[in-house]
PDB file of N, CA and C in Angstrom:
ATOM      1  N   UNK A   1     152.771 251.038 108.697  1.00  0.00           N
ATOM      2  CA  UNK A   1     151.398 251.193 108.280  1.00  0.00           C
ATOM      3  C   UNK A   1     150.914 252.583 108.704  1.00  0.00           C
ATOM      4  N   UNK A   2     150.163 253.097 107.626  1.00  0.00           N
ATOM      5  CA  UNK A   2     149.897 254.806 107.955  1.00  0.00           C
ATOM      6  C   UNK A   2     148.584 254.643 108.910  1.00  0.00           C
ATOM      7  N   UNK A   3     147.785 255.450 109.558  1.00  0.00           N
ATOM      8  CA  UNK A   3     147.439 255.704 110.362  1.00  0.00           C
ATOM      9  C   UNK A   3     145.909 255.219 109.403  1.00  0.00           C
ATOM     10  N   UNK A   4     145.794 255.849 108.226  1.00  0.00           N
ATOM     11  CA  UNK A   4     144.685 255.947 107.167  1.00  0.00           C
ATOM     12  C   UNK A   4     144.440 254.302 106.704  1.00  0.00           C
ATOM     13  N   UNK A   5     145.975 253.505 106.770  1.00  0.00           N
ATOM     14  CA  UNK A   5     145.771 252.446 106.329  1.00  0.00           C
ATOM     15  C   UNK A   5     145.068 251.818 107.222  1.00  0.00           C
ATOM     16  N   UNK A   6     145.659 251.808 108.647  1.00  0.00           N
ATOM     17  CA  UNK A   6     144.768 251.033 109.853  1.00  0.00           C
ATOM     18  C   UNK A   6     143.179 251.296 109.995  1.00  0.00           C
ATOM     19  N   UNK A   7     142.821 252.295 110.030  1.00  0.00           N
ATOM     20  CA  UNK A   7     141.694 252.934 109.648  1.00  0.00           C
ATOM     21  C   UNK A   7     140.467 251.915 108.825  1.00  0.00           C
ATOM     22  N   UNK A   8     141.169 251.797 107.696  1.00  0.00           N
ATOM     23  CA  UNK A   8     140.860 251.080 106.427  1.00  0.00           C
ATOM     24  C   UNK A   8     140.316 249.222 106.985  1.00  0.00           C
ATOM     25  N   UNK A   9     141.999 248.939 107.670  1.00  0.00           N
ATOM     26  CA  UNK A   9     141.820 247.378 108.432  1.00  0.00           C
ATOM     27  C   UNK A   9     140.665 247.602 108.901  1.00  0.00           C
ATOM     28  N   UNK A  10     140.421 247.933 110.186  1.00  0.00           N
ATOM     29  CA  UNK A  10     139.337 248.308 110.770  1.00  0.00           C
ATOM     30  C   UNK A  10     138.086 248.311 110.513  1.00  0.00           C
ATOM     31  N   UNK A  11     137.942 249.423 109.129  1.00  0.00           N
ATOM     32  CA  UNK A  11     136.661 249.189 108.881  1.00  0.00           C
ATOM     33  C   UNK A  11     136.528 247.460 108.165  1.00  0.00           C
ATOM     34  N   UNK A  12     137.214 247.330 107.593  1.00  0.00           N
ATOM     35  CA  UNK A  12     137.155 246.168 106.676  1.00  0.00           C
ATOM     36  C   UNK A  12     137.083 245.237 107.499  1.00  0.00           C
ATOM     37  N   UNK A  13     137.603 244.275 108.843  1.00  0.00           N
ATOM     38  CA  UNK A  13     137.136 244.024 109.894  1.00  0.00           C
ATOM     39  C   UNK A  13     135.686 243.974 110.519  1.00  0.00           C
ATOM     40  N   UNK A  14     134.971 245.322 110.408  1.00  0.00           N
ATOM     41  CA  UNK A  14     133.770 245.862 110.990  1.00  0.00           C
ATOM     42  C   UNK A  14     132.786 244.837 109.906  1.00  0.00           C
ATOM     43  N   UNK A  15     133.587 245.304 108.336  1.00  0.00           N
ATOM     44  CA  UNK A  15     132.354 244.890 107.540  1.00  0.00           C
ATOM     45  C   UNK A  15     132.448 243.301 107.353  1.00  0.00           C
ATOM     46  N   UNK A  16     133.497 242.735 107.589  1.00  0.00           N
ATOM     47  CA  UNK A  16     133.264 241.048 107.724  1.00  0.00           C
ATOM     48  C   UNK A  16     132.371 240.595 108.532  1.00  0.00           C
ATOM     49  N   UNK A  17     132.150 241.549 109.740  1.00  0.00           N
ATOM     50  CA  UNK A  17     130.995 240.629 110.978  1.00  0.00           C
ATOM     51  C   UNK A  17     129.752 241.834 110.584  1.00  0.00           C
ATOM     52  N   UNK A  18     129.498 242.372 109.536  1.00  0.00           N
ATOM     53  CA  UNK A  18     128.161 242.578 109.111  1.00  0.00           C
ATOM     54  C   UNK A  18     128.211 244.114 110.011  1.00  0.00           C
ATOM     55  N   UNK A  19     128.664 244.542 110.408  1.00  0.00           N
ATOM     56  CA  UNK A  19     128.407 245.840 111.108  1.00  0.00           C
ATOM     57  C   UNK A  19     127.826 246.929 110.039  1.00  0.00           C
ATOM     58  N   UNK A  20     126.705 247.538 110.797  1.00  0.00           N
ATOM     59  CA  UNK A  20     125.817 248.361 109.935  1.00  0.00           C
ATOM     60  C   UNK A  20     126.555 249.925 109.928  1.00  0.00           C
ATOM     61  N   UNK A  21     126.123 250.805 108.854  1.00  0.00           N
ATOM     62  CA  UNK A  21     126.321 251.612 108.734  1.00  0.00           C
ATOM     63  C   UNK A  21     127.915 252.133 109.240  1.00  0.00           C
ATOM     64  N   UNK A  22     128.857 251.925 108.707  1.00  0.00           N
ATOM     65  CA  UNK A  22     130.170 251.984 108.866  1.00  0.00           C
ATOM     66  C   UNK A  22     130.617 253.676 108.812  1.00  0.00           C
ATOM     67  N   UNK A  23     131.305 254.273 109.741  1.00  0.00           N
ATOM     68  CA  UNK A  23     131.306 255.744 108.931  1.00  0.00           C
ATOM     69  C   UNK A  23     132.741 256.442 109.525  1.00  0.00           C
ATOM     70  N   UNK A  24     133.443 257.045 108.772  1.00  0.00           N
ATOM     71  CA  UNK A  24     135.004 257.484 109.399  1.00  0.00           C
ATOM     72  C   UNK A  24     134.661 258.511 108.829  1.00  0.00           C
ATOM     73  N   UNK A  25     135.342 259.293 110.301  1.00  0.00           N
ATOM     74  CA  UNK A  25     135.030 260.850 110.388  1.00  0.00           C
ATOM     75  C   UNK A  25     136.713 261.376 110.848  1.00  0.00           C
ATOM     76  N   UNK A  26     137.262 261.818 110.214  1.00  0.00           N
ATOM     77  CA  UNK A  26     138.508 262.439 110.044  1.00  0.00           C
ATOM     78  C   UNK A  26     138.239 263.929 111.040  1.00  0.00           C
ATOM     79  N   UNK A  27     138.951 263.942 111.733  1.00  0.00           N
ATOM     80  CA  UNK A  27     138.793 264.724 112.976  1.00  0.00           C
ATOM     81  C   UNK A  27     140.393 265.182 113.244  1.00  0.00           C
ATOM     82  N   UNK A  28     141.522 265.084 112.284  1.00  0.00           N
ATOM     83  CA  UNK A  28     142.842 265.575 111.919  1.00  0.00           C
ATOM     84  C   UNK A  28     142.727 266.729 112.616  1.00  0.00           C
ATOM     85  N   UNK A  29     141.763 267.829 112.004  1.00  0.00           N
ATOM     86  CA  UNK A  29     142.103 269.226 112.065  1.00  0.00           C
ATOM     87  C   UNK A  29     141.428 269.836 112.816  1.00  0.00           C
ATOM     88  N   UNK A  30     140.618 268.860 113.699  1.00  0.00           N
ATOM     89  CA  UNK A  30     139.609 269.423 114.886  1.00  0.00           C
ATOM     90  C   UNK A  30     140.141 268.958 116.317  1.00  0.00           C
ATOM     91  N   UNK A  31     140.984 268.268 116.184  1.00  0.00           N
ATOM     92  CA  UNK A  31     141.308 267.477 117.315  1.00  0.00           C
ATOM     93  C   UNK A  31     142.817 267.010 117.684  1.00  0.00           C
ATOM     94  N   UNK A  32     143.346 267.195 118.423  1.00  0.00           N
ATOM     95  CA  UNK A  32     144.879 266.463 119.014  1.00  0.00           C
ATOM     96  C   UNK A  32     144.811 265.030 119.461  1.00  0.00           C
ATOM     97  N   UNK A  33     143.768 264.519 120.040  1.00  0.00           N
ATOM     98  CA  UNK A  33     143.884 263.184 120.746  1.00  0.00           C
ATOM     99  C   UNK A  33     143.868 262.309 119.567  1.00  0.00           C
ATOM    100  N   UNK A  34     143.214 262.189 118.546  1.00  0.00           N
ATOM    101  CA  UNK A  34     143.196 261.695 117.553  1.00  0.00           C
ATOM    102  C   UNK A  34     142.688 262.076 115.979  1.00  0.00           C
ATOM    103  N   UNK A  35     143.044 261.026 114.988  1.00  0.00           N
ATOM    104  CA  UNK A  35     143.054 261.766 113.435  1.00  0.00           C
ATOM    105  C   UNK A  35     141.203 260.931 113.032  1.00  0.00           C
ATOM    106  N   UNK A  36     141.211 260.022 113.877  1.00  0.00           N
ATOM    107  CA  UNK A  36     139.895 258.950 112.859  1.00  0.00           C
ATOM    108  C   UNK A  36     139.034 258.758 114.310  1.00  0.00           C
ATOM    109  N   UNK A  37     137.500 259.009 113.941  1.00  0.00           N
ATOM    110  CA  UNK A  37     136.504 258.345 114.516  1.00  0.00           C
ATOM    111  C   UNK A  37     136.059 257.516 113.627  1.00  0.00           C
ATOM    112  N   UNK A  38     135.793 256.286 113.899  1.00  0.00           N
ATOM    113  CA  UNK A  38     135.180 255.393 113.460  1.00  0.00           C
ATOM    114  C   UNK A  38     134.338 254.514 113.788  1.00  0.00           C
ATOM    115  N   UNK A  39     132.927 254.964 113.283  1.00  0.00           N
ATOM    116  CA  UNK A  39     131.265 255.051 114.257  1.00  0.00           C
ATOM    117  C   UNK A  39     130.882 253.623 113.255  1.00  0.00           C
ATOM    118  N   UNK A  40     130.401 252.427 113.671  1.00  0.00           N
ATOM    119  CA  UNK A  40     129.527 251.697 113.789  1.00  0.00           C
ATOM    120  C   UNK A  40     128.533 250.393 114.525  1.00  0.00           C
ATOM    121  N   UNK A  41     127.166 250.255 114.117  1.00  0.00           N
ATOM    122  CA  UNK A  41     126.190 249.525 114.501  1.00  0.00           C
ATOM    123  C   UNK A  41     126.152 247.968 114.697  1.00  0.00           C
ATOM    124  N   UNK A  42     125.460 247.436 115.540  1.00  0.00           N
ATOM    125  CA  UNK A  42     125.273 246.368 115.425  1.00  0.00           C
ATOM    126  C   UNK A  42     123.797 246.194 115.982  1.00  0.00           C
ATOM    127  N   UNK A  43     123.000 244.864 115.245  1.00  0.00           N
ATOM    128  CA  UNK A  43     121.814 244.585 115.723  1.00  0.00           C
ATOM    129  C   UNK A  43     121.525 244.173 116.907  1.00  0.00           C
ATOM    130  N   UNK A  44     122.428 243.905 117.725  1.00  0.00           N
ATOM    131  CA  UNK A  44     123.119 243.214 118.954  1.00  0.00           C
ATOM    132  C   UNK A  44     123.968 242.792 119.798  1.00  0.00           C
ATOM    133  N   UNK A  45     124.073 242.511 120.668  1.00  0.00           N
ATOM    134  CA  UNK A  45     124.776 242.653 121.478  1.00  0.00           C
ATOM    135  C   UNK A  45     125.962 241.546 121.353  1.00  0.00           C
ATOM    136  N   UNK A  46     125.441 240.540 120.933  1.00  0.00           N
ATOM    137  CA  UNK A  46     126.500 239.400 120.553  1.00  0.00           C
ATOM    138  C   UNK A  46     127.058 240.399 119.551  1.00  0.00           C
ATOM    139  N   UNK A  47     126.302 240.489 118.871  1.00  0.00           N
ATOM    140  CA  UNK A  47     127.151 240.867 116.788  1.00  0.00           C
ATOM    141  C   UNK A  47     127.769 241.990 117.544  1.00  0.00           C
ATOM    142  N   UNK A  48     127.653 243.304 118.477  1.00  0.00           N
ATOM    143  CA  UNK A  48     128.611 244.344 119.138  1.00  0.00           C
ATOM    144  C   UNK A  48     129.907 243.322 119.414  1.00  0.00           C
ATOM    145  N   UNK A  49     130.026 242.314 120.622  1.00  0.00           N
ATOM    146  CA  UNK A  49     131.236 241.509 120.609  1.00  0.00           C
ATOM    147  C   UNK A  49     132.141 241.009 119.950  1.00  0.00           C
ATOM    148  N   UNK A  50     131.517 240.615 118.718  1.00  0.00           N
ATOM    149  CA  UNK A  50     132.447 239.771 117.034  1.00  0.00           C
ATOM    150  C   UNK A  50     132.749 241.316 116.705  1.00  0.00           C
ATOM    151  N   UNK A  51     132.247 242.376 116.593  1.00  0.00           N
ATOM    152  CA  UNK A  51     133.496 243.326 115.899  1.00  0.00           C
ATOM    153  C   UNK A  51     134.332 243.693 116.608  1.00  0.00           C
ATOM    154  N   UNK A  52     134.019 243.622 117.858  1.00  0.00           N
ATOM    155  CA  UNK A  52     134.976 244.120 118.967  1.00  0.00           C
ATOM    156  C   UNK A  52     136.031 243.313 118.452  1.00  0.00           C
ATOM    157  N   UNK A  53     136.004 242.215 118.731  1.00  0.00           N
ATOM    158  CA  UNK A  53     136.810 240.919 118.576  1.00  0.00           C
ATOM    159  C   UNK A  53     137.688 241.252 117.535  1.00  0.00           C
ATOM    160  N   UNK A  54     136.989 241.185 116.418  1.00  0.00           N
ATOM    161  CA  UNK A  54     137.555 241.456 114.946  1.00  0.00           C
ATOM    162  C   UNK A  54     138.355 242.243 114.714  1.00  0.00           C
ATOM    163  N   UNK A  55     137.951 243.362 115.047  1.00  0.00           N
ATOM    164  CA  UNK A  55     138.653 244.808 115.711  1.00  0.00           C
ATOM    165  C   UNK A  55     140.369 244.385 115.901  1.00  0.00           C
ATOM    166  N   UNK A  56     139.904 244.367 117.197  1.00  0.00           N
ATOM    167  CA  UNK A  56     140.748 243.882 117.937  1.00  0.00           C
ATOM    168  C   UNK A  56     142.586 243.080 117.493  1.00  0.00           C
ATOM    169  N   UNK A  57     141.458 242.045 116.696  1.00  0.00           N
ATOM    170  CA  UNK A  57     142.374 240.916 115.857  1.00  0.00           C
ATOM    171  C   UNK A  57     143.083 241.708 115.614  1.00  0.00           C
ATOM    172  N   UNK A  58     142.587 242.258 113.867  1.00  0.00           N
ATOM    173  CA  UNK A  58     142.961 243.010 112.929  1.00  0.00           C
ATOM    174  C   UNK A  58     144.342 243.917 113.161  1.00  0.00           C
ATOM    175  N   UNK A  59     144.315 244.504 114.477  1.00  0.00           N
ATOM    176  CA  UNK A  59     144.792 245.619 114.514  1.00  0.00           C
ATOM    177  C   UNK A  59     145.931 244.595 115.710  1.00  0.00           C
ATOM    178  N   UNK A  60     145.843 243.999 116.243  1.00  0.00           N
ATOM    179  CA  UNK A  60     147.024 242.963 116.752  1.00  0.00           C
ATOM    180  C   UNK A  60     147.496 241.956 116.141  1.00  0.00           C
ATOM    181  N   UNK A  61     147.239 241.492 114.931  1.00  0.00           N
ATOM    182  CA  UNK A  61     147.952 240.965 114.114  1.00  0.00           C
ATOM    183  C   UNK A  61     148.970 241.977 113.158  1.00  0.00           C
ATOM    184  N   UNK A  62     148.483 243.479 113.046  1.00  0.00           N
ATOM    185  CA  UNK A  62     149.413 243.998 112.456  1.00  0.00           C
ATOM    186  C   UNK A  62     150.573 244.951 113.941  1.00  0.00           C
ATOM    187  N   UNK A  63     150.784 244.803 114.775  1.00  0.00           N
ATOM    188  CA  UNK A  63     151.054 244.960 115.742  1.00  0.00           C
ATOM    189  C   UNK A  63     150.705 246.203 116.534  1.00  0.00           C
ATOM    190  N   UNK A  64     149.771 246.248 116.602  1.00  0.00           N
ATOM    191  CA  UNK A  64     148.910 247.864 117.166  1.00  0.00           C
ATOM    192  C   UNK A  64     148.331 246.942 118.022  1.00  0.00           C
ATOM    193  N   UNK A  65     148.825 247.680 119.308  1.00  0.00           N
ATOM    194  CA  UNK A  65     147.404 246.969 120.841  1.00  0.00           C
ATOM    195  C   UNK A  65     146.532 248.588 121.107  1.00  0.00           C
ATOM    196  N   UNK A  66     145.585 248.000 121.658  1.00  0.00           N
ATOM    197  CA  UNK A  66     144.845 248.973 121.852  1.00  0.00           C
ATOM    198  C   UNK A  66     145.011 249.885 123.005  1.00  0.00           C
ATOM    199  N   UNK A  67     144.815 250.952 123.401  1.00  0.00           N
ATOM    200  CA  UNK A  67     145.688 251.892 124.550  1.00  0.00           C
ATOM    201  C   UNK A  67     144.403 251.956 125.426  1.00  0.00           C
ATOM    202  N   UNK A  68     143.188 251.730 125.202  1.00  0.00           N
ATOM    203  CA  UNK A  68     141.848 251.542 126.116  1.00  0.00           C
ATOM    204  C   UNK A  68     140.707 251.281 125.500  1.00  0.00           C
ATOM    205  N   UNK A  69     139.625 249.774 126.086  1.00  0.00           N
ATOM    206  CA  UNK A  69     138.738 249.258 125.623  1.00  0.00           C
ATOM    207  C   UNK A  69     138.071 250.074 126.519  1.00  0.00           C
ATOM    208  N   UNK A  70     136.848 250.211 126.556  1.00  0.00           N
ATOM    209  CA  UNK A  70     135.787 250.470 127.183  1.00  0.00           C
ATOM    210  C   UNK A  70     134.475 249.956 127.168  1.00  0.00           C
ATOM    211  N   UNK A  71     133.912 249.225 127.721  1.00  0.00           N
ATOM    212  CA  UNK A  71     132.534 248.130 127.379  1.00  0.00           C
ATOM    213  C   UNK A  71     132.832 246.703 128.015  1.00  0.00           C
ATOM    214  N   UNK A  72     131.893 246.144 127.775  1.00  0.00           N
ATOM    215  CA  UNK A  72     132.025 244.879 127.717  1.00  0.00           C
ATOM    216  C   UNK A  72     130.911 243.805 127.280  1.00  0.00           C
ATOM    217  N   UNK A  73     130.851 242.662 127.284  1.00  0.00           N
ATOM    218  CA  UNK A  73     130.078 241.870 126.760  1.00  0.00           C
ATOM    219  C   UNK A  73     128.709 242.198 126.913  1.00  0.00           C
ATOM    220  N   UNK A  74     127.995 243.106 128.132  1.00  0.00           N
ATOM    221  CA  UNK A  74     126.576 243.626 128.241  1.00  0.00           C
ATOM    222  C   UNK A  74     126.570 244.904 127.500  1.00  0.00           C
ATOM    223  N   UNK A  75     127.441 245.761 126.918  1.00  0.00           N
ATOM    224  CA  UNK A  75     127.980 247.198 126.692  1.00  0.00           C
ATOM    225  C   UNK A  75     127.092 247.199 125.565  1.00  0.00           C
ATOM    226  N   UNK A  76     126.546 248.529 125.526  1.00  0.00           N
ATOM    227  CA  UNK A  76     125.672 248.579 123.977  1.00  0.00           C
ATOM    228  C   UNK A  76     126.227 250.019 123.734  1.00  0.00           C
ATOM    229  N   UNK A  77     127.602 249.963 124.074  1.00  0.00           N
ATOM    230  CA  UNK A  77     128.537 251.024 123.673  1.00  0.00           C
ATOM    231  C   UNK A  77     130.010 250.692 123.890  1.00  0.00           C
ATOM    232  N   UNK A  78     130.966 250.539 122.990  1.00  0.00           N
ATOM    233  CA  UNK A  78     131.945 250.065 122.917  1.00  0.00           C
ATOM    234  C   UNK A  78     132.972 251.253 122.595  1.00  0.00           C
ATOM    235  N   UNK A  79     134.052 251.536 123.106  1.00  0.00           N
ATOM    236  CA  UNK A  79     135.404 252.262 122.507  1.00  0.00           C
ATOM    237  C   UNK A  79     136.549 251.321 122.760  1.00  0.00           C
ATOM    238  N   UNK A  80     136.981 251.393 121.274  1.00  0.00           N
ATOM    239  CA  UNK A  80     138.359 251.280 121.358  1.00  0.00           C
ATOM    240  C   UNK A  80     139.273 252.132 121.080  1.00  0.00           C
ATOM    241  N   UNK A  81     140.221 252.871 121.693  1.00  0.00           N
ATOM    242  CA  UNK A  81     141.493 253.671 121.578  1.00  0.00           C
ATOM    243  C   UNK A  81     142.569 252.912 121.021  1.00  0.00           C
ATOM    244  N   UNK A  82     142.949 253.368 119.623  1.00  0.00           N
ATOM    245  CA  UNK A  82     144.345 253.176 118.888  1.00  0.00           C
ATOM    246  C   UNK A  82     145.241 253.669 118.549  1.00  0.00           C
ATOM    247  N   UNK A  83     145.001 255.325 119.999  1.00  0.00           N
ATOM    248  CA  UNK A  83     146.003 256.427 119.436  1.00  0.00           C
ATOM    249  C   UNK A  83     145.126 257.396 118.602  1.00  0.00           C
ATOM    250  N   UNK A  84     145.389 256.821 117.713  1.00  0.00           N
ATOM    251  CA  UNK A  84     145.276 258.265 116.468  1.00  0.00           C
ATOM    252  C   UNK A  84     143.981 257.652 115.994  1.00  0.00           C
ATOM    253  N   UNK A  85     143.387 256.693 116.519  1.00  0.00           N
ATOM    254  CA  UNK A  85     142.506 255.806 115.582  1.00  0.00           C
ATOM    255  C   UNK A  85     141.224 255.988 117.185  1.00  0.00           C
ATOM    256  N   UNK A  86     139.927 256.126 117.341  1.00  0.00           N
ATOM    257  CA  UNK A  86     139.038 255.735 117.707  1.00  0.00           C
ATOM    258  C   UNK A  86     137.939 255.114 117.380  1.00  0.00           C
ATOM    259  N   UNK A  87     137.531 254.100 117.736  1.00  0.00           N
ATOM    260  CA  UNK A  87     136.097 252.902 117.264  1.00  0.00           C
ATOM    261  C   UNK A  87     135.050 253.514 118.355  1.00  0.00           C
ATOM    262  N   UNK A  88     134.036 253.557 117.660  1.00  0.00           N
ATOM    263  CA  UNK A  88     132.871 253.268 118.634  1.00  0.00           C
ATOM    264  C   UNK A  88     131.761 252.890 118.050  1.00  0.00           C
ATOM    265  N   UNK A  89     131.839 251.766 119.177  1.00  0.00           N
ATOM    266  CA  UNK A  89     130.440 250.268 118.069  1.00  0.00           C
ATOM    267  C   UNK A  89     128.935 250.430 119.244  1.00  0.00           C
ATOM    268  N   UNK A  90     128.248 250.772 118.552  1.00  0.00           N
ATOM    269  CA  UNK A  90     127.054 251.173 119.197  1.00  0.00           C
ATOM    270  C   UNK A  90     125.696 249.973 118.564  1.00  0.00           C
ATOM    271  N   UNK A  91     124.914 249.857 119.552  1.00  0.00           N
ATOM    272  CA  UNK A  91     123.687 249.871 119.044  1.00  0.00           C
ATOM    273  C   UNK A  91     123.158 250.387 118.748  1.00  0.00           C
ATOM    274  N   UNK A  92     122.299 250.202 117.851  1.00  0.00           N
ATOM    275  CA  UNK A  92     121.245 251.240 117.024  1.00  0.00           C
ATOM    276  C   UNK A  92     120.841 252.298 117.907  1.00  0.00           C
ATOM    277  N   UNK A  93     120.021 251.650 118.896  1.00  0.00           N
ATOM    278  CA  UNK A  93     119.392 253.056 119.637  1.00  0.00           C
ATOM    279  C   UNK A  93     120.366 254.022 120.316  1.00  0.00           C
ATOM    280  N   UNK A  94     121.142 253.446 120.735  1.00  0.00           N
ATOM    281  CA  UNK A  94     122.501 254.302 121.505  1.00  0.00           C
ATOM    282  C   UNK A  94     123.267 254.986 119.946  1.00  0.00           C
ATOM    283  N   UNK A  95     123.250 254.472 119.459  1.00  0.00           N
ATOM    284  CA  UNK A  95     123.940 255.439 118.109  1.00  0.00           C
ATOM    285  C   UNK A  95     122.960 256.813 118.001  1.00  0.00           C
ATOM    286  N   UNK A  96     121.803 256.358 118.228  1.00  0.00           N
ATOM    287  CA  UNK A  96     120.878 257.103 117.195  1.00  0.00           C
ATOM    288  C   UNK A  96     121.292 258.197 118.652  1.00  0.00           C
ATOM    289  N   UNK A  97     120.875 258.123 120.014  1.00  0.00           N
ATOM    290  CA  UNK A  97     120.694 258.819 121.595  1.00  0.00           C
ATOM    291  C   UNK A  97     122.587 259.668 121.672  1.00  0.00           C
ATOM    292  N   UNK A  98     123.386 259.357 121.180  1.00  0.00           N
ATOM    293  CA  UNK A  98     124.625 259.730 121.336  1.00  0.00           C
ATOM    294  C   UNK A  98     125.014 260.879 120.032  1.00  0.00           C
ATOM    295  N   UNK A  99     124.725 260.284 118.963  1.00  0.00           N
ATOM    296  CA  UNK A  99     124.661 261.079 117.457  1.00  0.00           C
ATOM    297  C   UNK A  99     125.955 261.692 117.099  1.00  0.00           C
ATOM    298  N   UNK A 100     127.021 261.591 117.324  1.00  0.00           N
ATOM    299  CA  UNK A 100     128.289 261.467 117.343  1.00  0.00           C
ATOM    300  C   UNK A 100     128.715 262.257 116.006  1.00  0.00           C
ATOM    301  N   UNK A 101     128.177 261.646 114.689  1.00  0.00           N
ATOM    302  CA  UNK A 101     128.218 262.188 113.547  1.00  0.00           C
ATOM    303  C   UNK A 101     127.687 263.783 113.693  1.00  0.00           C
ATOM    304  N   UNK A 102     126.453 264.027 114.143  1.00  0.00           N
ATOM    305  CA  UNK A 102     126.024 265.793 114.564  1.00  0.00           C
ATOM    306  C   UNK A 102     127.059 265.913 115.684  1.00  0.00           C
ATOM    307  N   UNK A 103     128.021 265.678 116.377  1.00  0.00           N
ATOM    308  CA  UNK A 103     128.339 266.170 117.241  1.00  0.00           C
ATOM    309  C   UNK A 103     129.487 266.820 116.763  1.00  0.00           C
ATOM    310  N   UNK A 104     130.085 265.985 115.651  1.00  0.00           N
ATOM    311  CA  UNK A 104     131.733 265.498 115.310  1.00  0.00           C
ATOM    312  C   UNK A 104     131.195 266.295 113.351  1.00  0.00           C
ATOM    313  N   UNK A 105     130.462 266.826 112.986  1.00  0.00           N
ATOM    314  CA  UNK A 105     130.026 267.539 112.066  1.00  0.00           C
ATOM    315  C   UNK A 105     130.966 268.091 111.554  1.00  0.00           C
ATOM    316  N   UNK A 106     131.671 268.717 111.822  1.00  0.00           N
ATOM    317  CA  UNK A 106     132.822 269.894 110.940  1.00  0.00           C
ATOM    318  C   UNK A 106     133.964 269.223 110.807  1.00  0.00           C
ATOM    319  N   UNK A 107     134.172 267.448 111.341  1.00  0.00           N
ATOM    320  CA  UNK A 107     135.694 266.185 110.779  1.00  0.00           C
ATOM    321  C   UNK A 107     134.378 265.980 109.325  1.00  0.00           C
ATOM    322  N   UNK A 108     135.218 265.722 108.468  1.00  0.00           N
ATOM    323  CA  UNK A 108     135.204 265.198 106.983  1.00  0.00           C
ATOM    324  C   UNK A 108     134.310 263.473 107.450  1.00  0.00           C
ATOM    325  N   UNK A 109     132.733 263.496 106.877  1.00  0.00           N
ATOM    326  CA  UNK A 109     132.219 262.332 107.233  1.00  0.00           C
ATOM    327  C   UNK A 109     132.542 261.389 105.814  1.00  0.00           C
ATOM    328  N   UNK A 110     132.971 260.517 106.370  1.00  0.00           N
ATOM    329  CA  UNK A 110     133.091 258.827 105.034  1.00  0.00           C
ATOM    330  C   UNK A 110     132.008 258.124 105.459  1.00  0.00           C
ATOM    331  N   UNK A 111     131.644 257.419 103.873  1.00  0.00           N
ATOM    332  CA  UNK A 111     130.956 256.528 104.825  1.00  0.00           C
ATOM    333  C   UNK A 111     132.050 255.073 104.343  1.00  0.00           C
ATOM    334  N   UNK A 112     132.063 254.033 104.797  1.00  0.00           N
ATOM    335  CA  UNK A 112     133.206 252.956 104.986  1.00  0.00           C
ATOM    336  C   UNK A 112     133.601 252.885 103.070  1.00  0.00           C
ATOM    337  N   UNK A 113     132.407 252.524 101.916  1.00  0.00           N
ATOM    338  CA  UNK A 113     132.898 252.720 101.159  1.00  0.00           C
ATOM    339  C   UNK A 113     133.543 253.213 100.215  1.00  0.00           C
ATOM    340  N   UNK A 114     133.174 254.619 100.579  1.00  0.00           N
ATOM    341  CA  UNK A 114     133.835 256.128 100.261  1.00  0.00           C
ATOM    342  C   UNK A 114     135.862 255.865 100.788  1.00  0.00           C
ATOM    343  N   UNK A 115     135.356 255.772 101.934  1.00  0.00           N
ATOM    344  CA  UNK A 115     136.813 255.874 102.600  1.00  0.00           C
ATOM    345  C   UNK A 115     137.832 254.376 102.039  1.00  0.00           C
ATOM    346  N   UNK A 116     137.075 253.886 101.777  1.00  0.00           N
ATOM    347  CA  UNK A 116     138.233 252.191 101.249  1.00  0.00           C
ATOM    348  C   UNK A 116     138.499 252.660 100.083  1.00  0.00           C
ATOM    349  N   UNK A 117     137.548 253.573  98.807  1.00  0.00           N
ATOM    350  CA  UNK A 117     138.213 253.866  97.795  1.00  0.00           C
ATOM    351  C   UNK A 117     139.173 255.077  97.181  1.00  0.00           C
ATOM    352  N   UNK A 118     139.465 255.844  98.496  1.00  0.00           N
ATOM    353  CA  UNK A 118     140.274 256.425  98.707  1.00  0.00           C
ATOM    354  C   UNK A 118     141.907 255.936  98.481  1.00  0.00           C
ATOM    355  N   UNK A 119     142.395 256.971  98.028  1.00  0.00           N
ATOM    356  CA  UNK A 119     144.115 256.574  97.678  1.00  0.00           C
ATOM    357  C   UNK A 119     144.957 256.739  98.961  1.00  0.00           C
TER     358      UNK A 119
END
């Protein structure tokens, strides 16, 4: 599985438990630690946990474990490390206070449906 495909799981994952504003930011040519940020919301703190979860699944059913979680069930900021792949599931206000997308500006921004209809 290519790196772009997991990517893809992921978001598709994100968007089963309703996660808002989905967005992969290709960071290939800006960065060594990894090729994908992949920034989204939740209304809460439970709904932050089910994508974690989902996440999670997704990417251990196709045999990818994760190399470092960061958060936890109070966390209104989540990372997951997949290598070449980074998640980070935020709450709204911490999305908006962190801004990741202005930070990460010059990686190629998707937003989840852009990037699924990609070849």
């Amino acid at each position: 599985m290519t790196t772009k495909e997991q990517a893809k799981l992921i978001c598709e994952a994100l968007d089963e438990k309703k996660a808002l504003d989905i967005t992969v930011i290709d960071i290939s040519e800006l960065a060594v630690f990894s090729d994908y940020f992949i920034i989204a919301s939740a209304d809460n703190i439970n709904q932050l946990g089910a994508m974690q979860d989902a996440c999670d699944e997704a990417m251990y059913k196709n045999g990818i474990h994760a190399r470092q979680i960061e958060g936890n069930s109070k966390s209104t900021w989540i990372l997951m490390d997949y290598y070449d792949i980074i998640v980070h599931l935020f709450s709204k206000d911490d999305r908006l206070f962190y801004d990741l997308e202005r930070i990460w500006r010059d990686g190629k921004q998707m937003r989840f449906h852009e990037f699924r209809s990609q070849q």
